[in-house]
Each structure stands twice: as structure tokens, then as C-alpha cells.
C-alpha atoms as a PDB file:
ATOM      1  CA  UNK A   1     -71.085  66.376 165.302  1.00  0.00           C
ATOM      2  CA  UNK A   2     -67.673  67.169 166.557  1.00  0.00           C
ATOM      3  CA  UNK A   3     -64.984  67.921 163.912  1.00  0.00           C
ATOM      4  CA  UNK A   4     -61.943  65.577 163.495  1.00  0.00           C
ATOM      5  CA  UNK A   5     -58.754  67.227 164.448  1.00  0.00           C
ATOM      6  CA  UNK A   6     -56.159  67.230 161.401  1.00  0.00           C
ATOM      7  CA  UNK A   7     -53.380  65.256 161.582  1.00  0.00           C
ATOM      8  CA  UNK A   8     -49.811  65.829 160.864  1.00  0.00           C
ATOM      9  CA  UNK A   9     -47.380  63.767 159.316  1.00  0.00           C
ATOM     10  CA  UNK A  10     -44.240  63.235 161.425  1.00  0.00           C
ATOM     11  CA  UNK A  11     -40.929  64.145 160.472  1.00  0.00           C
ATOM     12  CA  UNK A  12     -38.115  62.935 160.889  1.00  0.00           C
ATOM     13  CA  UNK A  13     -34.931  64.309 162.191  1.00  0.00           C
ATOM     14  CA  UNK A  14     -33.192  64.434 159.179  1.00  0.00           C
ATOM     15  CA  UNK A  15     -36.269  66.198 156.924  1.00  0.00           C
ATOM     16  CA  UNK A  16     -36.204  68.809 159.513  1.00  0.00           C
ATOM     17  CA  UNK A  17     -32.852  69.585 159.273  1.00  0.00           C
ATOM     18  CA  UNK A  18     -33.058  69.324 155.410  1.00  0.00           C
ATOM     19  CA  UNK A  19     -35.845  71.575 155.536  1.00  0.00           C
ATOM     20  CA  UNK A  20     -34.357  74.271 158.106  1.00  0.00           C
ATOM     21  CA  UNK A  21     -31.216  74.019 155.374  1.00  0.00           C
ATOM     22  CA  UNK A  22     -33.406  74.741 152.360  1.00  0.00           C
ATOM     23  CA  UNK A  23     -35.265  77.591 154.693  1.00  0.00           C
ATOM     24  CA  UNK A  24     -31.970  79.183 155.563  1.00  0.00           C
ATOM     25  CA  UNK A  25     -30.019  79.174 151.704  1.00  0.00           C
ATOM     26  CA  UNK A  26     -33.320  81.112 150.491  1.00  0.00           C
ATOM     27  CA  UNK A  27     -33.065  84.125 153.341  1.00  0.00           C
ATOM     28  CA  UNK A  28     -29.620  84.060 152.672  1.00  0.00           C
ATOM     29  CA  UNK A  29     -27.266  86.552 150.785  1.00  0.00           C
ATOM     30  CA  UNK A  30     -25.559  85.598 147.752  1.00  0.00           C
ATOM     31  CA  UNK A  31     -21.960  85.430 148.541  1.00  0.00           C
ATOM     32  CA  UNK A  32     -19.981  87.477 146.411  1.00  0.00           C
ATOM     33  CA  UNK A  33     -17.731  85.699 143.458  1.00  0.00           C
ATOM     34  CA  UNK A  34     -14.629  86.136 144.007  1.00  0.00           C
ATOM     35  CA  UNK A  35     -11.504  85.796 141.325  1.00  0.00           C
ATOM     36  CA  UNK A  36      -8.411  86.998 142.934  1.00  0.00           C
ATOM     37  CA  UNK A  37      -5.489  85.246 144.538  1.00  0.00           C
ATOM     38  CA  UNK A  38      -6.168  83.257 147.445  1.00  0.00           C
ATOM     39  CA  UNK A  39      -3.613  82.136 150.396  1.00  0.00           C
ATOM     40  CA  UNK A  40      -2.670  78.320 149.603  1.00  0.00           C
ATOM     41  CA  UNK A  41      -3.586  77.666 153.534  1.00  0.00           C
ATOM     42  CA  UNK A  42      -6.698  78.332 152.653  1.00  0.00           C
ATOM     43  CA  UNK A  43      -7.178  76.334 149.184  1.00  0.00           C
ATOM     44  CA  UNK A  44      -4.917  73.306 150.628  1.00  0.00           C
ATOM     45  CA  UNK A  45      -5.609  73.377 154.476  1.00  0.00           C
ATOM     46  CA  UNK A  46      -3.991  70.236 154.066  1.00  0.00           C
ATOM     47  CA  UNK A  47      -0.527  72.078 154.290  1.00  0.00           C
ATOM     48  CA  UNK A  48      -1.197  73.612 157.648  1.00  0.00           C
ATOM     49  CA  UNK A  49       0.974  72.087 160.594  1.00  0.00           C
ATOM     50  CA  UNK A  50      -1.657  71.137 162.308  1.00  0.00           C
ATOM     51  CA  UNK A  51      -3.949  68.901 159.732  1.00  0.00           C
ATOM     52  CA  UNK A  52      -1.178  66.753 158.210  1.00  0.00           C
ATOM     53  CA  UNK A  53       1.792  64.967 159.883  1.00  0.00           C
ATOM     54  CA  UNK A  54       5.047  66.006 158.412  1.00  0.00           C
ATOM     55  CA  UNK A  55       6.172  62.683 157.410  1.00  0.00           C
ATOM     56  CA  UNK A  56       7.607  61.237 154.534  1.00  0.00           C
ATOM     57  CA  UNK A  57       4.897  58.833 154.085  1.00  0.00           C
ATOM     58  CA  UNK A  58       2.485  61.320 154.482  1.00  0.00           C
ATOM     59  CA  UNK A  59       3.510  63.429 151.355  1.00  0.00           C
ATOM     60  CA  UNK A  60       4.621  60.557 149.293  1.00  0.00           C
ATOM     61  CA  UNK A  61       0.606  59.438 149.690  1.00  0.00           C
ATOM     62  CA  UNK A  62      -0.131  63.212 148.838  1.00  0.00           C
ATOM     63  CA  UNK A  63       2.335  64.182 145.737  1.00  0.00           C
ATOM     64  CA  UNK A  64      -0.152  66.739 144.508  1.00  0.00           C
ATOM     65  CA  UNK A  65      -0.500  68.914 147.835  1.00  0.00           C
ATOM     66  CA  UNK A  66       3.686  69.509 146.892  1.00  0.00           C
ATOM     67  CA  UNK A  67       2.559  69.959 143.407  1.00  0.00           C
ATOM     68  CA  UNK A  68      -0.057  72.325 144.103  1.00  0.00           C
ATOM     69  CA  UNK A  69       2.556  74.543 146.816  1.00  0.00           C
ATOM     70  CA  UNK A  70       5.494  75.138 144.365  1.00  0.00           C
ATOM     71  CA  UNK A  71       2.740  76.180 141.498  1.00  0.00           C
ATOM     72  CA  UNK A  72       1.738  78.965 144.796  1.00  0.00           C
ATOM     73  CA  UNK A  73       5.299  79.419 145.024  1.00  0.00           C
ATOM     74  CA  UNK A  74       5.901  80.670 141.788  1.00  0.00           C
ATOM     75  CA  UNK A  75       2.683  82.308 141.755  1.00  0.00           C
ATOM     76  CA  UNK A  76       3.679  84.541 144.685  1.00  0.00           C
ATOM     77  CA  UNK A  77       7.808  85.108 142.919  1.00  0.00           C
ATOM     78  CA  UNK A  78       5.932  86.415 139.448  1.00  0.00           C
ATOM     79  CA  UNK A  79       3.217  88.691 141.461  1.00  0.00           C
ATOM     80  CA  UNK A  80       5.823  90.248 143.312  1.00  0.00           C
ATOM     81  CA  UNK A  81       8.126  90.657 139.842  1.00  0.00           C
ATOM     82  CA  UNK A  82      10.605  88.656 141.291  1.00  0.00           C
ATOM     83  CA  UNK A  83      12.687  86.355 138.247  1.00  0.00           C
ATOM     84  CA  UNK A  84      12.026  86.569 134.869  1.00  0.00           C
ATOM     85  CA  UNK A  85       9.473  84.315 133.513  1.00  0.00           C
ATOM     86  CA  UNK A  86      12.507  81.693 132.087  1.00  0.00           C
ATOM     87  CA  UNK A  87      13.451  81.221 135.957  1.00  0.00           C
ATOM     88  CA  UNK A  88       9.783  81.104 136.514  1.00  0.00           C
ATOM     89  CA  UNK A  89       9.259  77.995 134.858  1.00  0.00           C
ATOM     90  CA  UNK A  90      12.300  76.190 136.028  1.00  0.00           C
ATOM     91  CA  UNK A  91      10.957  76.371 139.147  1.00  0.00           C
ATOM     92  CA  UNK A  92       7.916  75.826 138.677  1.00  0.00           C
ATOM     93  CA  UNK A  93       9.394  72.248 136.952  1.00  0.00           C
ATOM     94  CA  UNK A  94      12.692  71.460 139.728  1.00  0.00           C
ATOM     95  CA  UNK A  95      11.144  69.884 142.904  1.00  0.00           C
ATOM     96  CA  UNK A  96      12.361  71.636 145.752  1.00  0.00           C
ATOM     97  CA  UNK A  97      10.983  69.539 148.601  1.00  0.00           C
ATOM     98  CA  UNK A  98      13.830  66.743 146.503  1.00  0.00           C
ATOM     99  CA  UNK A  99      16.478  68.498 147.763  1.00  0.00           C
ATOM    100  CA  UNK A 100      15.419  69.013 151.235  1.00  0.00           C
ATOM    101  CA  UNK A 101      15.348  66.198 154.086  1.00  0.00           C
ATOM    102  CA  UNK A 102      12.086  64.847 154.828  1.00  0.00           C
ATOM    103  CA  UNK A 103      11.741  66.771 158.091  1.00  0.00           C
ATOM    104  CA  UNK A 104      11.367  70.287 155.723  1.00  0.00           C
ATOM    105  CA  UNK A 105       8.959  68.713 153.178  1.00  0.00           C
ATOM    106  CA  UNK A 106       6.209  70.993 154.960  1.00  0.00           C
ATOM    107  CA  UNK A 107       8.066  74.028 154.606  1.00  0.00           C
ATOM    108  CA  UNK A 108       9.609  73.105 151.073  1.00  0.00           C
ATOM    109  CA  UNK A 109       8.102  75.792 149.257  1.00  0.00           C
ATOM    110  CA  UNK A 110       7.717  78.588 151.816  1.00  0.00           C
ATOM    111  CA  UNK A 111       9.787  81.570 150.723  1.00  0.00           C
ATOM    112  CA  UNK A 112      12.385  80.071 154.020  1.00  0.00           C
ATOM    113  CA  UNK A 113      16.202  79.602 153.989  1.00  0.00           C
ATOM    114  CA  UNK A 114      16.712  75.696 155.207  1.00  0.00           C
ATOM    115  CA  UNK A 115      18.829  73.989 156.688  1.00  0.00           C
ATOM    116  CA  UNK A 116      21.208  71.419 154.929  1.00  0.00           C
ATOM    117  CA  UNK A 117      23.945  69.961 157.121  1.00  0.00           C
ATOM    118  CA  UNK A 118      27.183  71.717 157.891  1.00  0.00           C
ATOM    119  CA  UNK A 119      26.372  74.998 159.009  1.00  0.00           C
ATOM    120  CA  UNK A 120      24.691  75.413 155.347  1.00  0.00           C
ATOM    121  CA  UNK A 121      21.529  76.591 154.075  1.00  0.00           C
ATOM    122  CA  UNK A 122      19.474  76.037 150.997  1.00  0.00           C
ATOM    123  CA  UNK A 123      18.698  80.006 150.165  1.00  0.00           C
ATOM    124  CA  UNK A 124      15.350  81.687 149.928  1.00  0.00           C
ATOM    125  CA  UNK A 125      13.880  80.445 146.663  1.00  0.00           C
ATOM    126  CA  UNK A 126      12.795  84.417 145.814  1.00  0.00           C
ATOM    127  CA  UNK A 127      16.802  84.911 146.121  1.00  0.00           C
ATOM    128  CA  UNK A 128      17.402  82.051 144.346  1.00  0.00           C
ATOM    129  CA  UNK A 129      15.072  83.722 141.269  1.00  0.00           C
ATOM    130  CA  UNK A 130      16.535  87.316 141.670  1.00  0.00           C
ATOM    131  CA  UNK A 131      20.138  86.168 141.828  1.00  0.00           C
ATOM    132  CA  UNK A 132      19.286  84.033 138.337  1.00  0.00           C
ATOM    133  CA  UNK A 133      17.582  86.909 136.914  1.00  0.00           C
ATOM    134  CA  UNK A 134      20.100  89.143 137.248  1.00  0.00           C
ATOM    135  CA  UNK A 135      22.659  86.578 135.442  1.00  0.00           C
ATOM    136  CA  UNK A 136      20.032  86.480 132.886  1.00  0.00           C
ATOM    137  CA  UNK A 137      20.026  90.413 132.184  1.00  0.00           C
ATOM    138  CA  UNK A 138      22.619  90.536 129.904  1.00  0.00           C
ATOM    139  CA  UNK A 139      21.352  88.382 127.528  1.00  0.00           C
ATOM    140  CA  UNK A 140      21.003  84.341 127.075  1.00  0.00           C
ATOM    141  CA  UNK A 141      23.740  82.061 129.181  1.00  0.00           C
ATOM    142  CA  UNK A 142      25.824  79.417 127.556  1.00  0.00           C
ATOM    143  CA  UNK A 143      28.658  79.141 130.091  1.00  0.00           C
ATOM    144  CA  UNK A 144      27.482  79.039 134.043  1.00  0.00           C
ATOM    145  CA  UNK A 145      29.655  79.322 136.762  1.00  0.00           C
ATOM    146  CA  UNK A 146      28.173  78.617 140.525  1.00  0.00           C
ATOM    147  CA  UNK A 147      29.956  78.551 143.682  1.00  0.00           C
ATOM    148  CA  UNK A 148      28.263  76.768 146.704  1.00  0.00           C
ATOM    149  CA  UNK A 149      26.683  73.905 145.228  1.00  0.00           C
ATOM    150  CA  UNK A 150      25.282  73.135 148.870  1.00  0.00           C
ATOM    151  CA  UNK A 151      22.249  70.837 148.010  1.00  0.00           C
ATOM    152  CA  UNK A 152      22.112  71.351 144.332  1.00  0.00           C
ATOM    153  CA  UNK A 153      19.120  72.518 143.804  1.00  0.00           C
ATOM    154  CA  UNK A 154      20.493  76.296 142.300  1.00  0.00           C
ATOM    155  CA  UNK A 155      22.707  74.492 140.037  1.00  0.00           C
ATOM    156  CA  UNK A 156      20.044  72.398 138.907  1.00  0.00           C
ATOM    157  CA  UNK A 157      17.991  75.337 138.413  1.00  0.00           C
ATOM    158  CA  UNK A 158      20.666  76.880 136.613  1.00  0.00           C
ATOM    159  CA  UNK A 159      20.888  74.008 133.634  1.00  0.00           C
ATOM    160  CA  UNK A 160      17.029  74.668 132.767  1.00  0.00           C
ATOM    161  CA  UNK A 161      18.402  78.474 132.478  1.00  0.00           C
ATOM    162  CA  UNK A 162      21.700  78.040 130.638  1.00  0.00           C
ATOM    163  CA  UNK A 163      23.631  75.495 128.408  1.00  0.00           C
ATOM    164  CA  UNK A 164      26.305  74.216 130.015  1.00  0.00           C
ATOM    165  CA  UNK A 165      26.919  74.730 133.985  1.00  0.00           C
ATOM    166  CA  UNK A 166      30.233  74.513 136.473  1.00  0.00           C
ATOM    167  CA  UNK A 167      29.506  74.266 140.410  1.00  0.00           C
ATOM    168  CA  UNK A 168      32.093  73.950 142.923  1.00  0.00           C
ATOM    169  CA  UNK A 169      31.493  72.545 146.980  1.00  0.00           C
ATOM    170  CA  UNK A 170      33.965  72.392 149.390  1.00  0.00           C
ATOM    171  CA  UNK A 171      32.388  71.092 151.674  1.00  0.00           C
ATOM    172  CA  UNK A 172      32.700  67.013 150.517  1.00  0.00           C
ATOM    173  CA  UNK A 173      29.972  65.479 152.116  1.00  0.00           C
ATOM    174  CA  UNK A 174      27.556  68.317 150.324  1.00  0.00           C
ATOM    175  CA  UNK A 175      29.273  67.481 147.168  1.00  0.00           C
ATOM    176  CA  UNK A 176      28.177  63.797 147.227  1.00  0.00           C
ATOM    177  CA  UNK A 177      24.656  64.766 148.750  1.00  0.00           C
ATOM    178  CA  UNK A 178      24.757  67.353 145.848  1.00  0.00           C
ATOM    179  CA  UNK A 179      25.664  64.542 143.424  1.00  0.00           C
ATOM    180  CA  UNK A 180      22.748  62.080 144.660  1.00  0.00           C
ATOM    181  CA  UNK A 181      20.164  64.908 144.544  1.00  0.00           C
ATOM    182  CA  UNK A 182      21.225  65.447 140.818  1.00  0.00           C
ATOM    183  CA  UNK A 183      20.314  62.208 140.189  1.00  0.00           C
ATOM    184  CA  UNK A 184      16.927  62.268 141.847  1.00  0.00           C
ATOM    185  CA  UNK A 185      15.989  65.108 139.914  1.00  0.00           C
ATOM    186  CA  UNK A 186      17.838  63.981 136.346  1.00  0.00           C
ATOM    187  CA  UNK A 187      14.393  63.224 134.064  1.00  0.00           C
ATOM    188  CA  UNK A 188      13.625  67.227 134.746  1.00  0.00           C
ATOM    189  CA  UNK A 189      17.115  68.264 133.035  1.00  0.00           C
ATOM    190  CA  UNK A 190      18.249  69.068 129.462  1.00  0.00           C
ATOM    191  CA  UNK A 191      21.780  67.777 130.891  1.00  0.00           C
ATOM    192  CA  UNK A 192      23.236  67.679 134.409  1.00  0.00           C
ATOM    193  CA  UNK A 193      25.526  70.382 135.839  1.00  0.00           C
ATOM    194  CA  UNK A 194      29.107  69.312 136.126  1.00  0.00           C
ATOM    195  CA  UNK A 195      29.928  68.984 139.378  1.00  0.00           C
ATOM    196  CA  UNK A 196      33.538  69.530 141.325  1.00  0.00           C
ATOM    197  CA  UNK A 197      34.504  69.299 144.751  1.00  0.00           C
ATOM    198  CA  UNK A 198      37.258  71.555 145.373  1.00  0.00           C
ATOM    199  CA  UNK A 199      38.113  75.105 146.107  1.00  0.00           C
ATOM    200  CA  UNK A 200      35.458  77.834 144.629  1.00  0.00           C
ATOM    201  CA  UNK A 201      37.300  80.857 145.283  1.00  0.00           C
ATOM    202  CA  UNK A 202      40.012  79.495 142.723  1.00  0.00           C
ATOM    203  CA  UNK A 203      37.059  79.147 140.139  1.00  0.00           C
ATOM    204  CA  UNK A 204      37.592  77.109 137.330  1.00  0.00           C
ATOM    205  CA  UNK A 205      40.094  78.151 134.771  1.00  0.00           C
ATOM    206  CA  UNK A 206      40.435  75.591 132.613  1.00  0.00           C
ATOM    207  CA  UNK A 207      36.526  76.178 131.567  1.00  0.00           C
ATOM    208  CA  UNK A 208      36.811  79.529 131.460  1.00  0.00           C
ATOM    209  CA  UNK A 209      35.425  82.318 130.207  1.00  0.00           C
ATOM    210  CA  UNK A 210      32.153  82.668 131.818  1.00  0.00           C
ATOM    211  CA  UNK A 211      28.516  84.407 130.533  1.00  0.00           C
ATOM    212  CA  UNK A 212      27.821  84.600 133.926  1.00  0.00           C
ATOM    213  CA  UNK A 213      29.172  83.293 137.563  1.00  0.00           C
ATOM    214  CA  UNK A 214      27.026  83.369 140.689  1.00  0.00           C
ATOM    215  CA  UNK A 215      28.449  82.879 144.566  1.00  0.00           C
ATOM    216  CA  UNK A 216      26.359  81.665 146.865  1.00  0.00           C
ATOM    217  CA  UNK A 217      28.311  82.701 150.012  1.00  0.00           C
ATOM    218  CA  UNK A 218      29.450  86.527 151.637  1.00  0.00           C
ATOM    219  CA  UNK A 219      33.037  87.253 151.552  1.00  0.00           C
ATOM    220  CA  UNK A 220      34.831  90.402 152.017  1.00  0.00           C
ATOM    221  CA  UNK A 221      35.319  90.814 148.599  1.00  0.00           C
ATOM    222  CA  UNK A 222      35.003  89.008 144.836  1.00  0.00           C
ATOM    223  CA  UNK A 223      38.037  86.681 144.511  1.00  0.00           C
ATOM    224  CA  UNK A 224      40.209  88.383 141.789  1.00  0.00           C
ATOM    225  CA  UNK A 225      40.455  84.554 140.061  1.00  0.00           C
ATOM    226  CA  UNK A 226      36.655  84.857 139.451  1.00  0.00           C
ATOM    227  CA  UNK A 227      36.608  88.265 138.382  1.00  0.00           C
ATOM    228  CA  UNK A 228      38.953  87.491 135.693  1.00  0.00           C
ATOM    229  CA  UNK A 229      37.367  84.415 134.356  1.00  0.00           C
ATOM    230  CA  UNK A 230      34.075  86.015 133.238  1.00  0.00           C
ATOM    231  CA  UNK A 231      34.227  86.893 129.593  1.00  0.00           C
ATOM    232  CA  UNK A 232      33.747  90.705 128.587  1.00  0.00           C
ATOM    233  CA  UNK A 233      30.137  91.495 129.034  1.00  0.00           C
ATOM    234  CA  UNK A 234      28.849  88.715 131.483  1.00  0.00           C
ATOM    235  CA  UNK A 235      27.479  89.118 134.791  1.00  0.00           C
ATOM    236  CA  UNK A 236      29.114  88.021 138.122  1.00  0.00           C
ATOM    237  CA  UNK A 237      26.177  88.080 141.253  1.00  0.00           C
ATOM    238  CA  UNK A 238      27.396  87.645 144.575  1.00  0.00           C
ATOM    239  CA  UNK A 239      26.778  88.600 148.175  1.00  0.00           C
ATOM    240  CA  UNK A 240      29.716  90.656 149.680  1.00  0.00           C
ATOM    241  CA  UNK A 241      30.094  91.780 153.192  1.00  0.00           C
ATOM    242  CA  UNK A 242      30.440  95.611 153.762  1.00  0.00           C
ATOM    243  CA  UNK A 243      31.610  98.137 156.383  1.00  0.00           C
ATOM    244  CA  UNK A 244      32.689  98.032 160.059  1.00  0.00           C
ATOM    245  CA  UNK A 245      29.309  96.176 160.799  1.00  0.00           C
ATOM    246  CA  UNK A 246      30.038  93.452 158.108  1.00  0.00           C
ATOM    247  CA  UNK A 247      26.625  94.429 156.374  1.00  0.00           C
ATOM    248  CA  UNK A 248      26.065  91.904 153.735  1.00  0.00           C
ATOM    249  CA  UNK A 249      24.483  93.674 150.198  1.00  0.00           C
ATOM    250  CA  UNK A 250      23.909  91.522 146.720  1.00  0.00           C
ATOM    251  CA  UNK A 251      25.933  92.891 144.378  1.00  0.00           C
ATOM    252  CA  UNK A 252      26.416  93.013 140.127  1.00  0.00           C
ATOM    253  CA  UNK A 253      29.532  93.298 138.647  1.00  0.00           C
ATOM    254  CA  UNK A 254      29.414  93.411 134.942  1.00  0.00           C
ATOM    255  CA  UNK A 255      32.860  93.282 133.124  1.00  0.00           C
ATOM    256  CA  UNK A 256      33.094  95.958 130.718  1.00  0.00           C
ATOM    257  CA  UNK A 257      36.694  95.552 129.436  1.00  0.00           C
ATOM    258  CA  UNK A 258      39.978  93.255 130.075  1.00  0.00           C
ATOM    259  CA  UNK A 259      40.852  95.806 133.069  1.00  0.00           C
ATOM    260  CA  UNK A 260      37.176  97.062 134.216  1.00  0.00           C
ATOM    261  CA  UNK A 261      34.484  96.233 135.816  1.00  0.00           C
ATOM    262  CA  UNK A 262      31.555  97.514 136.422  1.00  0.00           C
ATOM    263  CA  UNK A 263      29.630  96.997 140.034  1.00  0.00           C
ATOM    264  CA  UNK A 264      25.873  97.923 141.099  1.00  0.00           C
ATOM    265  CA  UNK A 265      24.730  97.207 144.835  1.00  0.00           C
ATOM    266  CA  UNK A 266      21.140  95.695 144.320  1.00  0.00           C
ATOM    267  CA  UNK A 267      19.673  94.853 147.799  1.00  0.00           C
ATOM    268  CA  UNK A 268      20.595  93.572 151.383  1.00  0.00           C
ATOM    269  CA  UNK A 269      21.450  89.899 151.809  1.00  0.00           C
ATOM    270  CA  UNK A 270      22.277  87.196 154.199  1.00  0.00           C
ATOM    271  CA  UNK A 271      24.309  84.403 152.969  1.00  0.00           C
ATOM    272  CA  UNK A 272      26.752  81.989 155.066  1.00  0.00           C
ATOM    273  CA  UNK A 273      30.680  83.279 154.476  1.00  0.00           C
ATOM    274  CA  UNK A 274      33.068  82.562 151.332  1.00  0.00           C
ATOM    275  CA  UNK A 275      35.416  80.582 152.634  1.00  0.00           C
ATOM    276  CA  UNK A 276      38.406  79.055 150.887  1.00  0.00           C
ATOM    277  CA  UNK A 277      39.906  75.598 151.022  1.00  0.00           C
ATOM    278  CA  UNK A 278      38.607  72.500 150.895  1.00  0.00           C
ATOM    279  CA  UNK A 279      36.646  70.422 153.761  1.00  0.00           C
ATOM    280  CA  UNK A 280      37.061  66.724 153.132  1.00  0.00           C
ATOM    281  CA  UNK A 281      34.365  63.976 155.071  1.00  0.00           C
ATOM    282  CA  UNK A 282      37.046  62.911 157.512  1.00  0.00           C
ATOM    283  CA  UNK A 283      36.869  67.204 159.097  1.00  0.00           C
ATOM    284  CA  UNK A 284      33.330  67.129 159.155  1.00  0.00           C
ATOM    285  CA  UNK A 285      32.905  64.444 162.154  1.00  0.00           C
ATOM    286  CA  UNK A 286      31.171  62.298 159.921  1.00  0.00           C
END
């Protein structure tokens, strides 16, 4: 009698590969747990260039992808002890991508100076947090000068940092875009900076004294005008060219006394110039 052959029960396509799956996770390693600090191209591929459109209707459909890059932001400013942790968390709060134009929404919260219109930039957001910080390292800030409002976004910045702020554009059409911005951004604020269009290097005397005063442009030198309306023992930060080359540095000046000051060169820097004057919208070919 001739033995039956055994039969086999046919699989399909899609057991086999289940099976070759469960065959393969058994011979494999264990990958190794890991609990440090990840690149957000990585954890978000959705930021890369390359895997999402940079459109406005793209990130409005997306909010948390923004969300998720200015926590990484931050993340990267404290790891690298840049700010103090009060500048920390206004930033972490003030949407930058706000005060950028749609086009830079991608690059929003990359550590990159933008630009704005006008031959102007929106800084670095780490020199954003060191120039704050240093304001910040003579204590708590009641009275704020800036000059440069640009986009806004520093002086916004500033009110989650200090009571009341000043900032001064020459530039008019920045003002109003400054102005508008403000208002985008107004349910994040204690209060809203006051705003001028004018002439920074004059300052603002009739607000004066100052805890602090921050310029957010290079000139050859602090304007005397702003030197003398900080109060005795704030903190003027500003970027000052120096030398035959015109070598820009970020400097401190502390004022000790009515008649002394006291200056501390901190790092390089690269800022558009100080100039003085005003530029009203019917210079700017608009």
C-alpha cells in the first residue's frame, strides 16, 4: 500500500510576509533606548523642505509642527546657556513665524537672521535672548528702551521681560507693519509696547530714565542722548562698529555714576547700521 503524500496548506502572500516579519524581530537585536536630545528633522520630518510645501495654507492646517519647532528652539538657546530662563519662556510663548511673511514660516524658528522689507532683518533669535539677558543682569526691568522696532517681535519679547517698554522705527512702513504684528500677537502680552515712529538715536526723553535700553542696529558709537537717559545702574546693549575694518562687537555699558560709564565688549556681531533721521512711506518707493 503506497503512503499518501502530506499535504500543505497554502499561504498566502500576506502570511508569508507576516511570518518572515515575526522570523526577522526574533533574530534581531534589541535596539538600544535612547533618552537624549534628538534633531527636530528627525522627530518632525515634516519640517524638512522637501516633505511639506512652504505655504501658508500648509502650516495654518499644521499649527502644531510651528508649535513643536519654537519648543526645539528654545530647547537648543537653554542647552547652549544662551538667555536666562525668564527670556526662555517668552519665547517659548511669542510666535515668531507671526512676525515673519509667509514665505519664512519654514525657517521661522531656525537660529537665521530674516529678512523684513527695507534692507532690514529680524535678528538671530539666540541674539535676540543674549542681548535680553544681558539687560536682565542687573536686576528686574521696569523701564525698557528699544531702538529698531523692525518687525516687533524683540519689543514684544521685551514686555513679557519688563513692565513698561519704549521702541522707536524710523523706518514708517516698519512702524505700521510693527504696529499690526502687535496686534496679532496681543492675547500673549501683559500690555503692549508703546510704539513711536521717529528718530531712535534722539531716544526718548520725556520717558526717561531707563533700567535698561537695547539698539538693534551698529553705529560708530552710542548716541550721547541714549547714554544719558539710562538711570544710574541700568544696562545699555548695543552693537557698535570698531576699527579701520568697521568690525562690529556687542557691547555693555553699565552707568555707574552721572558722569561714568562703564563698557564690556561681549562678542562679535552683525547688525544693519544706526542710522539717524526719519524715513517716511513716501522715500521708501512704496
Amino acid at each position: 500500500m503506497t503512503a499518501k503524500k502530506p499535504t500543505f496548506a497554502h499561504l498566502s502572500e500576506v502570511q508569508r510576509a507576516l511570518n518572515q516579519s515575526a522570523v526577522a524581530r526574533e533574530c534581531a537585536k534589541p535596539a538600544p533606548l535612547f533618552f537624549g536630545q534628538r534633531d527636530a528633522v528627525h522627530l518632525y520630518p515634516i519640517m524638512r523642505s522637501d516633505t511639506l510645501r512652504n505655504t501658508s495654507t500648509n502650516w495654518r492646517a499644521q499649527p502644531e509642527v510651528l508649535s513643536k519647532a519654537r519648543a526645539f528652539m528654545v530647547e537648543r538657546l537653554r542647552a547652549d546657556s544662551i538667555g536666562d530662563s525668564k527670556v526662555w519662556a517668552a519665547m517659548a510663548l511669542l510666535p515668531r513665524h507671526v512676525f515673519l511673511d509667509d514665505a519664512f514660516y519654514l525657517r521661522a524658528y531656525h537660529d537665521d537672521a530674516l529678512p523684513i522689507g527695507y534692507g532690514q532683518t529680524i535678528s538671530h533669535p539666540s541674539t535676540v535672548a543674549r542681548m535680553i539677558a544681558l539687560l536682565r543682569s542687573q536686576g528686574e526691568l521696569t523701564r525698557v528702551l528699544e531702538i529698531g522696532t523692525g518687525c516687533g517681535y524683540q519689543a514684544a519679547l521685551l514686555t513679557l521681560c519688563a513692565t513698561h517698554v519704549f521702541s522707536i522705527e524710523r523706518i514708517e512702513p516698519l512702524y505700521r507693519l510693527a504696529l499690526d504684528n502687535i496686534t496679532r500677537v496681543q492675547r500673549f502680552l501683559p500690555r503692549p509696547p508703546q510704539l513711536s515712529f521717529g528718530d531712535g538715536t534722539l531716544g526718548l526723553p520725556n520717558h526717561a530714565p531707563f533700567d535698561g535700553i537695547i539698539i538693534a542696529a551698529a553705529g560708530l558709537s552710542v548716541p550721547q542722548a541714549l547714554l544719558q537717559q539710562l538711570r544710574i545702574g541700568g544696562v545699555l546693549v548695543a552693537p557698535v562698529q570698531m576699527g579701520l575694518q568697521k568690525q562690529q562687537v556687542l557691547i555693555k555699558i553699565t552707568r555707574l555714576k552721572n558722569d561714568e560709564w562703564q563698557r564690556e565688549i561681549i562678542d562679535d556681531a552683525k547688525f544693519v547700521p544706526l542710522l539717524d533721521g526719519t524715513q517716511s512711506e513716501s522715500h521708501t518707493g512704496i
